[in-house]
N, C-alpha and C. Protein backbone atom coordinates (compact mmCIF):
# COMPACT_ATOMS: atom_id res chain seq x y z
N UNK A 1 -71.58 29.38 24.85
CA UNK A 1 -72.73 29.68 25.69
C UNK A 1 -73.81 28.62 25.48
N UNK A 2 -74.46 28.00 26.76
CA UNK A 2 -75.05 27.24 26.36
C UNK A 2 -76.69 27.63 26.11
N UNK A 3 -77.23 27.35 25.02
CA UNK A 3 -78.69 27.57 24.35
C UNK A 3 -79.72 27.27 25.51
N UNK A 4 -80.35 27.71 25.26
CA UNK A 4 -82.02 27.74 26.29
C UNK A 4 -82.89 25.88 26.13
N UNK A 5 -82.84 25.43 26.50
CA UNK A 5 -84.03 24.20 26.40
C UNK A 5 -84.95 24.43 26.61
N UNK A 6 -85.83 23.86 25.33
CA UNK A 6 -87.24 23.67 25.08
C UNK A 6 -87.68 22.19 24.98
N UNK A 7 -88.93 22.51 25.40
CA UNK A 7 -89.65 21.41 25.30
C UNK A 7 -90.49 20.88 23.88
N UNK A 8 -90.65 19.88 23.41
CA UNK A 8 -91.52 19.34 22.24
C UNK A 8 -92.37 18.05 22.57
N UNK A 9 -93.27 18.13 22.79
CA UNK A 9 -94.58 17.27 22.66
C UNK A 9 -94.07 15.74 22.28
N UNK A 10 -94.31 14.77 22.72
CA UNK A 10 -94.24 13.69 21.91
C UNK A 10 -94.79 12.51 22.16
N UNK A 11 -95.99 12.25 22.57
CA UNK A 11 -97.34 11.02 22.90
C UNK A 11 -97.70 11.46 24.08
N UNK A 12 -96.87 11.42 24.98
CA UNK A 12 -97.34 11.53 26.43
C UNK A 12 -96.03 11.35 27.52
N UNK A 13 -94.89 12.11 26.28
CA UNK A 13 -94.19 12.83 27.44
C UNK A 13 -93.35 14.04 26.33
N UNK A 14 -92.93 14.74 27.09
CA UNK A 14 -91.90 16.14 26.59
C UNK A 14 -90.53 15.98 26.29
N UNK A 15 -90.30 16.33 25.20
CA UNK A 15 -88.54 15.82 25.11
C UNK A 15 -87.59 17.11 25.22
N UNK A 16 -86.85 17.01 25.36
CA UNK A 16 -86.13 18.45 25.18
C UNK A 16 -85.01 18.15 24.12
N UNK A 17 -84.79 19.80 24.04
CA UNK A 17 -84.32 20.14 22.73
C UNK A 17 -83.44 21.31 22.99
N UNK A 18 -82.44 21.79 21.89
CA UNK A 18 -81.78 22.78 21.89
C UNK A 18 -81.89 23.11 20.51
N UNK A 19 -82.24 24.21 20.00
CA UNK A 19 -81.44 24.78 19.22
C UNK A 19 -80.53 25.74 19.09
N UNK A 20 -79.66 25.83 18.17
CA UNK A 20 -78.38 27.14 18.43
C UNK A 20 -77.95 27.04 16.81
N UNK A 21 -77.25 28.67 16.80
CA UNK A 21 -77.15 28.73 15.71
C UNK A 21 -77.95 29.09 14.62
N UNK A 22 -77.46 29.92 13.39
CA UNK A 22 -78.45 30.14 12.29
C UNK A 22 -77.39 29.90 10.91
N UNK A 23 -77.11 28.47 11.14
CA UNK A 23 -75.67 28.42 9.66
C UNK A 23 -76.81 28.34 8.68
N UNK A 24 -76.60 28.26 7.26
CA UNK A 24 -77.33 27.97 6.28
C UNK A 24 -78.10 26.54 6.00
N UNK A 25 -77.43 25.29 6.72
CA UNK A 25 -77.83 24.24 6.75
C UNK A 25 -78.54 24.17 8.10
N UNK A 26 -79.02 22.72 7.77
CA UNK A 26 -79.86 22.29 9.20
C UNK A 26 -79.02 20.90 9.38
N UNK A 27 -78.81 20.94 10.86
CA UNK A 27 -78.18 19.62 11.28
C UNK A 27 -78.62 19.32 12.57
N UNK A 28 -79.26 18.15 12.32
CA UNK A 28 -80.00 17.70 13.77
C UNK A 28 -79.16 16.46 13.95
N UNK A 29 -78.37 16.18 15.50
CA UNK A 29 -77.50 15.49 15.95
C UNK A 29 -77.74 14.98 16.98
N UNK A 30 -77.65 13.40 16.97
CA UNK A 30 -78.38 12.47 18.07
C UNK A 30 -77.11 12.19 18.83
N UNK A 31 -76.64 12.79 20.20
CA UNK A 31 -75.85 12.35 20.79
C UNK A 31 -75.78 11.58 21.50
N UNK A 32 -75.22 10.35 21.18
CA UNK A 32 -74.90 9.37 22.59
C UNK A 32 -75.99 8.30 22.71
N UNK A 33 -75.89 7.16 23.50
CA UNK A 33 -76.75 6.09 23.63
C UNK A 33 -77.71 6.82 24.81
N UNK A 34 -77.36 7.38 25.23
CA UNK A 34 -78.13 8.18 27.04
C UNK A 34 -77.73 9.50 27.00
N UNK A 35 -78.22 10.83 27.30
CA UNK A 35 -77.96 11.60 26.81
C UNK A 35 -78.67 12.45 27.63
N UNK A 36 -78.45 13.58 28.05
CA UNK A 36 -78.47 14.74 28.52
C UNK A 36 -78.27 16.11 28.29
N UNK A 37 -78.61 16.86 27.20
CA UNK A 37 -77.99 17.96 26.70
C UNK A 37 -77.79 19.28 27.41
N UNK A 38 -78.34 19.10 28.41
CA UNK A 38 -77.62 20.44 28.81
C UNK A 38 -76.28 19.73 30.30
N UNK A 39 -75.91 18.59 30.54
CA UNK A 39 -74.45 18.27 30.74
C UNK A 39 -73.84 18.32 29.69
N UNK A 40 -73.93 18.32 28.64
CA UNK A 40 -72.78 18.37 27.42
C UNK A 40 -72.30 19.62 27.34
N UNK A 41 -73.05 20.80 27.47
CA UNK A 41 -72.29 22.13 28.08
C UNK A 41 -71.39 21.92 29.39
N UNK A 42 -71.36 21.38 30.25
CA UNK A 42 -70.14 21.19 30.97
C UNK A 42 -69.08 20.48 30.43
N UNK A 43 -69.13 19.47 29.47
CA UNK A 43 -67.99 19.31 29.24
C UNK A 43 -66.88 20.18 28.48
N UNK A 44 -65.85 20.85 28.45
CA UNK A 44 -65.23 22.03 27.49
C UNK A 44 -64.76 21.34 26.10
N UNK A 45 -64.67 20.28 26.45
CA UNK A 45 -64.20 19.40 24.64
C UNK A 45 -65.90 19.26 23.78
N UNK A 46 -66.94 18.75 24.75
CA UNK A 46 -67.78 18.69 23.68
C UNK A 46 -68.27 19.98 23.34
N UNK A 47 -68.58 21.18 24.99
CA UNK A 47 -69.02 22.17 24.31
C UNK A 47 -68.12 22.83 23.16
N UNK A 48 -66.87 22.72 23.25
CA UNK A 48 -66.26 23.14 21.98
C UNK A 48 -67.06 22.44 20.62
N UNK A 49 -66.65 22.01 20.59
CA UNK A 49 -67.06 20.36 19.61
C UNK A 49 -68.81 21.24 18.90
N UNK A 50 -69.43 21.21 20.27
CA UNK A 50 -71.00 21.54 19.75
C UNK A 50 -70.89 23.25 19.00
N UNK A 51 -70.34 23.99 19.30
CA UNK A 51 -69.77 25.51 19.38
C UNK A 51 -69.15 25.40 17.64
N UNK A 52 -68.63 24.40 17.63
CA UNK A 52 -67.54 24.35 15.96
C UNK A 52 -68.85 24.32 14.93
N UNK A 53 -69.41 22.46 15.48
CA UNK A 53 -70.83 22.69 14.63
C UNK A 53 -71.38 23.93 13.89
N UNK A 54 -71.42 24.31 15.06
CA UNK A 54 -72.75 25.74 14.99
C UNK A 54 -72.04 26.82 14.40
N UNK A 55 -71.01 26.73 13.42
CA UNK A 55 -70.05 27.64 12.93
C UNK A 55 -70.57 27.49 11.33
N UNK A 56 -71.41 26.48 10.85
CA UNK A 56 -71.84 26.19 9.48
C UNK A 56 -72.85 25.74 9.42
N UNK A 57 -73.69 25.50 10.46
CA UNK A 57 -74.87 25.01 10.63
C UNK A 57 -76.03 25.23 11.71
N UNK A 58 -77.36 25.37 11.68
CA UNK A 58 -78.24 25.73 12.73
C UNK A 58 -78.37 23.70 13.29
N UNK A 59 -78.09 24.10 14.79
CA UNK A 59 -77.57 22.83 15.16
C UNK A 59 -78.99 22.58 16.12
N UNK A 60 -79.35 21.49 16.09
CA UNK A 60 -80.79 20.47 17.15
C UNK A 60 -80.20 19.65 17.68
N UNK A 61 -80.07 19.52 18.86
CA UNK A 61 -79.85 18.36 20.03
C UNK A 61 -80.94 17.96 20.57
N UNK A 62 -81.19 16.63 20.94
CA UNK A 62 -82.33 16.35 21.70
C UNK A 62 -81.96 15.25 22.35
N UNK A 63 -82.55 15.19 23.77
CA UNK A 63 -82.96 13.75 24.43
C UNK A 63 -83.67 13.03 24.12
N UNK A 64 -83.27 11.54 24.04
CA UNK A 64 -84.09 10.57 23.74
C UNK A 64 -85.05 10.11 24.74
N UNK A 65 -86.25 9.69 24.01
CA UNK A 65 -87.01 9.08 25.19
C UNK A 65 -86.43 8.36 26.05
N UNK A 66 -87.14 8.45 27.32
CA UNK A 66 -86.47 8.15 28.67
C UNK A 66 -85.35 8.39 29.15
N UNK A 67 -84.52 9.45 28.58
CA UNK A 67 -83.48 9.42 29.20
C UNK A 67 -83.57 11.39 29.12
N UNK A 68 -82.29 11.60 29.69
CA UNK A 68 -82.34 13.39 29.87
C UNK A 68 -83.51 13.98 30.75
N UNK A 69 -83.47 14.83 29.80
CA UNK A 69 -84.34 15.97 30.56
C UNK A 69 -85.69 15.86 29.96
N UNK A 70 -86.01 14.79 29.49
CA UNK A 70 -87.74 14.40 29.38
C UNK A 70 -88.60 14.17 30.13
N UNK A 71 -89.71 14.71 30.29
CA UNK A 71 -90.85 14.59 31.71
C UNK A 71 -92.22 14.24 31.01
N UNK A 72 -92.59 13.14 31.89
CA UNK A 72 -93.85 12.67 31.61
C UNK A 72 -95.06 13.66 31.84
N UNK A 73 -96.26 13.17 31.37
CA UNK A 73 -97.12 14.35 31.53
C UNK A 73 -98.02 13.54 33.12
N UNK A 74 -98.24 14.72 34.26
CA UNK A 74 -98.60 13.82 35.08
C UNK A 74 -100.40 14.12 34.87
């Protein structure tokens, strides 16, 4: 199932984020050179992939500046 996106502050634009999961560790995971996190739920290999993660760990995805689902502040 894919997690809710949030937004986080960051100079003067919004990045988005996922979290999922409550494993005992924390693992924050930078996917990809360009990146989009909520298409990575369409894929069924990565959402697997992201789903395994989150089997031992509270998992953070985020978009990098300029790319994804980040919006400038107008």
């Amino acid at each position: 199932m894919q997690p809710t996106t949030r937004y986080a502050k960051s100079g003067d634009v919004h990045v988005a984020y996922q979290l999922f999961s409550d494993g005992p560790k924390n693992l924050v995971f930078v996917l990809g050179f360009i990146s989009h996190i909520e298409n990575y739920w369409d894929e069924p290999r990565c959402a697997r992939w992201l789903d395994r993660l989150a089997t031992f760990a509270r998992v953070v995805i985020f978009d990098k500046r300029g790319t994804g689902l980040v919006t400038f502040r107008a």
